[in-house]
Protein backbone atom coordinates (compact mmCIF):
# COMPACT_ATOMS: atom_id res chain seq x y z
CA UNK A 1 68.51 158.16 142.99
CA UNK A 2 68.38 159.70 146.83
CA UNK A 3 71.47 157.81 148.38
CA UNK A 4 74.14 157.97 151.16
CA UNK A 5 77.30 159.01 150.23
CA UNK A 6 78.91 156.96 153.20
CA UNK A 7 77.91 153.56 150.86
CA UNK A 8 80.81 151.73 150.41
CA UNK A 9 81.63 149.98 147.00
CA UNK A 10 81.30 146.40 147.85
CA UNK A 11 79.92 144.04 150.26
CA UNK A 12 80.20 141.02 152.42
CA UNK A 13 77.79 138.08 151.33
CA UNK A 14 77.27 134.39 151.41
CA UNK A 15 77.70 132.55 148.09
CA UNK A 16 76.94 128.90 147.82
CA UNK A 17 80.42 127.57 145.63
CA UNK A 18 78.36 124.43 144.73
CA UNK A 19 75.41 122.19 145.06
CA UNK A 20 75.64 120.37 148.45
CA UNK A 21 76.35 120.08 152.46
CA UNK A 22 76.17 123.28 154.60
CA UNK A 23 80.19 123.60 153.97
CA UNK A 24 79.63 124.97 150.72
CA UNK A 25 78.22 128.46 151.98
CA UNK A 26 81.48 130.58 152.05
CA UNK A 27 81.33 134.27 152.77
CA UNK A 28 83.31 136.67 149.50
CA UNK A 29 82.88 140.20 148.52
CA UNK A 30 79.93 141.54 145.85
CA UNK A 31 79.98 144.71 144.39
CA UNK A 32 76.61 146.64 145.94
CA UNK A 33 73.21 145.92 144.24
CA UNK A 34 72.43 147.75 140.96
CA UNK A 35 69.15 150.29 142.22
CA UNK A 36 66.67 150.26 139.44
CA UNK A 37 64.25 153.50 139.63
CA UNK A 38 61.67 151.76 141.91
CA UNK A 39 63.38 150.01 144.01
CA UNK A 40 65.33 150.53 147.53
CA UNK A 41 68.60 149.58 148.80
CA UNK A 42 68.47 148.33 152.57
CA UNK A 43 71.45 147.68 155.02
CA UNK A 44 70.72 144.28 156.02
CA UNK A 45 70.20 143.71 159.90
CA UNK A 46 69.04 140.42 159.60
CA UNK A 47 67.89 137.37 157.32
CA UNK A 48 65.94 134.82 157.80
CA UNK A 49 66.40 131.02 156.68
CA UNK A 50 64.07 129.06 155.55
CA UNK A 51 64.02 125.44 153.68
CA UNK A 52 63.90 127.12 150.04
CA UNK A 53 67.45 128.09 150.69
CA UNK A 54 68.45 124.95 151.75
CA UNK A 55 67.23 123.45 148.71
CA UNK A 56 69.10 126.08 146.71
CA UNK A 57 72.41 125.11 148.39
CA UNK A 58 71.89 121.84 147.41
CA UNK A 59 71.06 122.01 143.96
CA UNK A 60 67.17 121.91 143.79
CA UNK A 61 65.71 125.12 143.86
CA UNK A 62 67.15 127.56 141.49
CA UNK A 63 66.28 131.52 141.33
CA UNK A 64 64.38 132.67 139.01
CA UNK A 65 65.57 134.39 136.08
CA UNK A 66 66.99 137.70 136.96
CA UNK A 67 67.04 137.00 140.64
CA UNK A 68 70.50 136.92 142.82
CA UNK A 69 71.94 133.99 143.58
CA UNK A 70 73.10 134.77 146.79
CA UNK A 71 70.24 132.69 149.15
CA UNK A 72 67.86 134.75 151.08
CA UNK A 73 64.22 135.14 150.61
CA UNK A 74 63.53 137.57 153.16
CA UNK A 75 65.20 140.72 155.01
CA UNK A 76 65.06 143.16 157.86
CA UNK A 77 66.90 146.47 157.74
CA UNK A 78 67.09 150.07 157.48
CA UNK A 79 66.52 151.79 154.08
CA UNK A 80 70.07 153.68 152.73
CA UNK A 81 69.12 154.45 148.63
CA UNK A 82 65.56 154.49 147.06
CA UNK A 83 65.58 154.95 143.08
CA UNK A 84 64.08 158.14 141.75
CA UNK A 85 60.64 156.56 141.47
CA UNK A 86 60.25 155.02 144.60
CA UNK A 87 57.40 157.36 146.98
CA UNK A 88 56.92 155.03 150.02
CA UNK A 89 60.29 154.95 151.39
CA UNK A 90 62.81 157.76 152.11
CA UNK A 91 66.63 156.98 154.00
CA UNK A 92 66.37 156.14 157.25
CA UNK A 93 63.09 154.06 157.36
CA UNK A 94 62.87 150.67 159.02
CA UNK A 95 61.58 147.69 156.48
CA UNK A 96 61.23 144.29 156.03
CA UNK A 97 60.51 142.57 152.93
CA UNK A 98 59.94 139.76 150.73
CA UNK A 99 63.18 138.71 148.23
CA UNK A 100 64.09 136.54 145.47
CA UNK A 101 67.34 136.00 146.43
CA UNK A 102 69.77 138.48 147.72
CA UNK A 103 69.50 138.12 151.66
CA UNK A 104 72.65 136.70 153.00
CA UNK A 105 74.07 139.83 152.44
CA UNK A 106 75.13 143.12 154.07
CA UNK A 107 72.89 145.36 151.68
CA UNK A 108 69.74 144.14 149.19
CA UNK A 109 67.58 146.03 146.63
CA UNK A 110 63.99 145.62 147.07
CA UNK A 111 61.15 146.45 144.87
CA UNK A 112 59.64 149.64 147.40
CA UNK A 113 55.77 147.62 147.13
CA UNK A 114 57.52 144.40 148.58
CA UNK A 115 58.65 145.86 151.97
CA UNK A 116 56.79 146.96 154.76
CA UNK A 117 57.40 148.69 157.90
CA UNK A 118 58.92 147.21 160.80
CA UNK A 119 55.93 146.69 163.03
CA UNK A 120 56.32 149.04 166.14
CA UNK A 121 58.20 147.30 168.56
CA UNK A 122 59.47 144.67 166.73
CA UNK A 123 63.77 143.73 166.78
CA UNK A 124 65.33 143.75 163.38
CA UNK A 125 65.42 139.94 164.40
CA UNK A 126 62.11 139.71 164.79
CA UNK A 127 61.35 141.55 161.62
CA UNK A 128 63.45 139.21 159.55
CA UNK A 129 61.25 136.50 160.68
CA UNK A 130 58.34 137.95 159.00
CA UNK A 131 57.94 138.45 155.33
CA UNK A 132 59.05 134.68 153.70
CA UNK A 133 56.38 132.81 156.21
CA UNK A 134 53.49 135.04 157.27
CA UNK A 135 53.60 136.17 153.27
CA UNK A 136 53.32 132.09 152.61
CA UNK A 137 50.69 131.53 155.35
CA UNK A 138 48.60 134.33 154.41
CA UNK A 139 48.49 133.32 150.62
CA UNK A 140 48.16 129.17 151.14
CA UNK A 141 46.19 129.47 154.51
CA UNK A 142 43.81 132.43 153.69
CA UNK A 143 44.07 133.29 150.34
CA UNK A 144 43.54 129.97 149.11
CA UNK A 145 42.64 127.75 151.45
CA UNK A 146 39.85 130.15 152.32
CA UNK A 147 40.01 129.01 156.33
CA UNK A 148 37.27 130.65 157.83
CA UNK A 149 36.47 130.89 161.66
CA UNK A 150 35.26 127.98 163.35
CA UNK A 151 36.60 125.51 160.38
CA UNK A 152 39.58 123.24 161.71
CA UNK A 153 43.24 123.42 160.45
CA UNK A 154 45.85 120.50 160.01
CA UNK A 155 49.23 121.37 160.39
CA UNK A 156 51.94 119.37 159.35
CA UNK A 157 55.24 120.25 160.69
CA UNK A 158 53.89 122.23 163.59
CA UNK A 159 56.83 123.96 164.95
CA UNK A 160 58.44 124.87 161.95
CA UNK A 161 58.90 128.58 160.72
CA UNK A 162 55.57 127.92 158.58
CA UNK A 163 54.04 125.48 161.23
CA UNK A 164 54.55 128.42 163.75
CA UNK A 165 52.90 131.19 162.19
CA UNK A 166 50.14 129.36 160.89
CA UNK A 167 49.26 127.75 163.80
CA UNK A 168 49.61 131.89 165.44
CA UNK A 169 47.66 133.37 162.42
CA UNK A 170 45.02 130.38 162.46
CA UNK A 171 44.25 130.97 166.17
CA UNK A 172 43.98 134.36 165.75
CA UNK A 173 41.05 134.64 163.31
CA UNK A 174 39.43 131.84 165.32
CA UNK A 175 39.94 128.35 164.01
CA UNK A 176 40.63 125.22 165.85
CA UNK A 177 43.92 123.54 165.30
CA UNK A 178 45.66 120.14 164.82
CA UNK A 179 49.38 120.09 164.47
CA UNK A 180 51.76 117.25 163.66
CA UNK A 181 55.35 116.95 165.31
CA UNK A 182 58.02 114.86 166.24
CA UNK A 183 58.53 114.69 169.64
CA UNK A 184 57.08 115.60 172.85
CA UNK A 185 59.04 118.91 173.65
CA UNK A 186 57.63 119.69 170.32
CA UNK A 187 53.89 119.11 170.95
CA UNK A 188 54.04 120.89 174.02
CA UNK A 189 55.66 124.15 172.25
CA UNK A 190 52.93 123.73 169.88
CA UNK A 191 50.37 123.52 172.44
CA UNK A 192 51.37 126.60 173.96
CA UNK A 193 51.99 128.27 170.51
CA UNK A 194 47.74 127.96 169.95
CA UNK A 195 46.98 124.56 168.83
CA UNK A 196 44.19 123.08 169.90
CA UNK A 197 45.83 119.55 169.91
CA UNK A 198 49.65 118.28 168.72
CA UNK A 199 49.82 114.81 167.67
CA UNK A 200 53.27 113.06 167.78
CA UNK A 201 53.53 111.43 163.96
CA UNK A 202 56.19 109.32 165.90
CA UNK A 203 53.80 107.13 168.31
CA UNK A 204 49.95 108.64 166.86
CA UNK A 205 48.72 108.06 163.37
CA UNK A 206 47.61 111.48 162.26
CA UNK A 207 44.72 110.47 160.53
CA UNK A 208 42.91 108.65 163.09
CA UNK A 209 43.35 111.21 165.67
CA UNK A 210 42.41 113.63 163.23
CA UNK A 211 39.03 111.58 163.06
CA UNK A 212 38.34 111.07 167.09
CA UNK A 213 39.19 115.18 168.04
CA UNK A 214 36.34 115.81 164.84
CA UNK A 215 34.15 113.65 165.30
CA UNK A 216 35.36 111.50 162.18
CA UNK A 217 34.54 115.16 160.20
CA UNK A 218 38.03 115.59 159.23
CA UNK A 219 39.80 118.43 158.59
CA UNK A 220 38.79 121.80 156.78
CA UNK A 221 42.32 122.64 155.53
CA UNK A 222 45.50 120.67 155.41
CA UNK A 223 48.72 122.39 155.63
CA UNK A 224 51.57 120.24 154.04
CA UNK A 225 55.27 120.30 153.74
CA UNK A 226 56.10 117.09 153.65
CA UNK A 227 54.33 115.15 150.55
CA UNK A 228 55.73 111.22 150.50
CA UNK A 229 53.04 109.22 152.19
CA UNK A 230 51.36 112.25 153.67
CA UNK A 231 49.60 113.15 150.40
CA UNK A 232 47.36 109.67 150.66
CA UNK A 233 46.95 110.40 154.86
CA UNK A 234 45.83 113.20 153.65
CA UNK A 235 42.95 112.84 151.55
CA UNK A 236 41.50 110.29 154.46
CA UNK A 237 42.32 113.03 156.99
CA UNK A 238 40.81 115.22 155.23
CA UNK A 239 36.52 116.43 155.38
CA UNK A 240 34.28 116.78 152.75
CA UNK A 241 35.15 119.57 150.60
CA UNK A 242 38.27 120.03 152.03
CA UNK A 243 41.08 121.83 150.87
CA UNK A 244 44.39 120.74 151.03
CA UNK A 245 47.70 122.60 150.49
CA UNK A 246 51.09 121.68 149.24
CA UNK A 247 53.81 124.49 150.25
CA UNK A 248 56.84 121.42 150.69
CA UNK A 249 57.78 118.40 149.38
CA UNK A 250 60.34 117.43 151.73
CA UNK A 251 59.75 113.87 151.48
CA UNK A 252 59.27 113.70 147.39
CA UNK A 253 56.63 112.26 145.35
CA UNK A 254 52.94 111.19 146.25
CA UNK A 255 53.02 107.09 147.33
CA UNK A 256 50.87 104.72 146.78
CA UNK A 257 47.92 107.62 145.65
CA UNK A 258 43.97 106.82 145.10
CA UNK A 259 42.65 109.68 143.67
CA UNK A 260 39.04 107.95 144.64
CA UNK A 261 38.40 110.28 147.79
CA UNK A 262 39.35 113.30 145.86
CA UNK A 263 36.85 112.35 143.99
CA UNK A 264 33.97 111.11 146.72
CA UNK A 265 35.19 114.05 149.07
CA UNK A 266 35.26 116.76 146.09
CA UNK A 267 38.74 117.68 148.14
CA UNK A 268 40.65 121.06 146.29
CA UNK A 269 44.11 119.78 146.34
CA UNK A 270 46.55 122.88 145.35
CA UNK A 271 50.25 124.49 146.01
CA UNK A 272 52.34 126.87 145.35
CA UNK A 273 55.42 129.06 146.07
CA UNK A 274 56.24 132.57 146.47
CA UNK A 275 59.50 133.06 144.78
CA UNK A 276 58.69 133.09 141.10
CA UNK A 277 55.98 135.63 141.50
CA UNK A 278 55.81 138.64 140.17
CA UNK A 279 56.46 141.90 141.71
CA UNK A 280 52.73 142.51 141.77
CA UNK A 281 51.28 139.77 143.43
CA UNK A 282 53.47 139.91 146.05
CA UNK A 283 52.38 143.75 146.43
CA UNK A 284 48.76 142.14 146.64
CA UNK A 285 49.96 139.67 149.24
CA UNK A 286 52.19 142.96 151.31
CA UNK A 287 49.19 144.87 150.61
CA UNK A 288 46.58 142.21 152.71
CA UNK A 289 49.51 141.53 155.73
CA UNK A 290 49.65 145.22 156.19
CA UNK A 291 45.64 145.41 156.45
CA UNK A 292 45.22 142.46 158.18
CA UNK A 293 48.13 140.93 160.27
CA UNK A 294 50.31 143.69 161.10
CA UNK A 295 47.77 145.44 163.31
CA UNK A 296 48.05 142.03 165.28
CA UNK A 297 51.75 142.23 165.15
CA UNK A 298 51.76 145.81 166.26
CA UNK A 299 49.37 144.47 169.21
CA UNK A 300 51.54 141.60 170.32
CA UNK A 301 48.90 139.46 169.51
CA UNK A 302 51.19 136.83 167.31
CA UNK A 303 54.89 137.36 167.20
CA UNK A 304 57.17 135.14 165.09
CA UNK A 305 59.12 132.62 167.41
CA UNK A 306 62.52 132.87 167.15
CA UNK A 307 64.61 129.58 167.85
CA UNK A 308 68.39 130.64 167.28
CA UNK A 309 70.48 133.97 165.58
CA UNK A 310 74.13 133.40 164.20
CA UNK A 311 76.06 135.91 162.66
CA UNK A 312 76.09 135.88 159.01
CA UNK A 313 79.02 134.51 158.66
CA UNK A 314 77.80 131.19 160.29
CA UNK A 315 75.17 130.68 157.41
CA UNK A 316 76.67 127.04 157.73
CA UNK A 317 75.84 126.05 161.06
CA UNK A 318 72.34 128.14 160.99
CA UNK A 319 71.45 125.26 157.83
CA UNK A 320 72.79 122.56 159.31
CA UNK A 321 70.79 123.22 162.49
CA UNK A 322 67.04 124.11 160.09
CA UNK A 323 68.48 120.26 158.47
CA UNK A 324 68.54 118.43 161.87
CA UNK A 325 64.78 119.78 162.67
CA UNK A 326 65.75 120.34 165.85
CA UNK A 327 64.58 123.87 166.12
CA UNK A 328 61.44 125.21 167.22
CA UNK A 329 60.42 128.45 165.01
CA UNK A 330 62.48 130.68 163.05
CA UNK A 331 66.56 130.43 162.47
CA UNK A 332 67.78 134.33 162.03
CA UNK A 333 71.10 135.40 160.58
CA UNK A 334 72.47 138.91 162.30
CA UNK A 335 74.29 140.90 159.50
């Protein structure tokens, strides 16, 4: 293992003491991550939050086996250790990357095929911002939602970390977009974000204005976090052939579901997350952002949106802000 003999012996992290409110995150001490031959150590700069980890805090979302339980799904930072099989990444380089757990922390090990390079002119901040939703997007969106230009997009939760980006990536490879959100300051940030039109769930029923801006067509794709009633909207928002995709559950089980215009509509209705994957397909996934979105990145095309930084030590008030849904983007602990 190449590493720097500066490294101290232990290192300041955020540990949730038990299942519940945002109090629980405390910062204690860890002993560094154990390198394993292909993997790299960074020096954290910044981690992002994202709902996953305020699930974990709270009792429902557990890491997989093997994974740290410190939260954190994704990183930005500069690399200080590779293991002795690792041929991508030497000290000294700039990374983001995609983690199971391990981010609200001043150093984290990373599998070398799971980061990539900070793209050029991008903050450490901004970095952080990246991996957890662009890597989502691109697999649920793309990957296997198939959106294709010209084809329109349903967003729920528009101006969310995941509502953000997809609504950014979406526009960018030419589709037209519908977003839902929950207030006015909302729609117009999403409007000016790239959607083509931002309903307000509040005072507009999704589905019929879904219908009038598509000529009753529907929509090509579905983007959903929220489940709960949406899953039935859905299917009657939806076109013929549609495909719909589950990345959230925020408001628990399907209500009141007819499967009959799954049926009539041959609708794809699919989900998944990113966590329990394996080290490989999230290669594949790193592999297709670094052919196909960070040239855009690197161009300024789509940048991540970033709402509000704390320090790390503030994890508390950073999830009790992402719980209030008051932000607008990404919420980005400095380390």
């Amino acid at each position: 293992m190449s590493d720097n003999a500066q490294l101290p012996n232990s290192m300041k992290v955020i540990e949730i003491t038990h299942p519940g409110t945002p109090d629980v995150l405390v910062q204690a001490e860890r002993p560094l991550p154990l390198l394993l031959q292909d993997e790299i150590l960074v020096k954290v700069a910044a981690s992002g939050v994202n709902r996953p980890d305020i699930m974990q805090r709270r009792g429902q979302y557990a890491p997989p086996p093997g994974a740290s339980d410190i939260p954190g799904l994704e990183i930005a930072g500069t690399v200080v250790a590779v293991g002795a099989a690792v041929r991508r990444y030497v000290p000294g380089d700039q990374v983001c990357a995609l983690i199971s757990g391990g981010g609200y922390a001043e150093y984290c090990s990373v599998h070398e095929s799971n980061a990539l390079p900070v793209p050029k002119g991008f903050s450490m901040v901004e970095a952080a911002a990246i991996p957890e939703t662009f890597f989502t997007v691109w697999v649920n969106v793309f990957q296997r939602g198939h959106l294709k230009a010209g084809e329109t997009i349903l967003i729920h939760g528009g101006t969310s970390g995941i509502g953000t980006v997809a609504t950014m990536l979406a526009k960018a490879f030419g589709a037209f977009i519908i977003t839902t959100v929950g207030s006015e300051e909302k729609r117009q940030a999403s409007l000016a974000l790239g959607a083509d039109v931002a309903i307000n769930y509040r005072n507009q029923d999704f589905v019929e204005q879904t219908k009038l801006v598509t000529n009753s067509k529907g929509a090509d794709v579905i983007v959903d976090l929220i489940a709960g009633e949406y899953v039935a909207k859905n299917y009657q928002a939806a076109a013929f052939d549609g495909r719909i995709i589950q990345i959230g559950t925020q408001d628990g089980v399907a209500k009141e579901l007819n499967l009959m215009p799954l049926l009539y509509k041959r609708l794809t209705h699919t989900g998944s997350t990113l966590r329990t994957r394996s080290i490989a397909d999230k290669a594949k996934i790193a592999a297709d952002l670094s052919i196909n979105v960070w040239p855009l990145l690197e161009l300024g095309t789509i940048k991540p949106h970033i709402f509000k930084t704390f320090p790390l030590i503030q994890a508390a008030e950073a999830h009790a802000l992402m719980e209030s849904s008051e932000h607008i983007g990404k919420i980005v602990l400095t380390i």
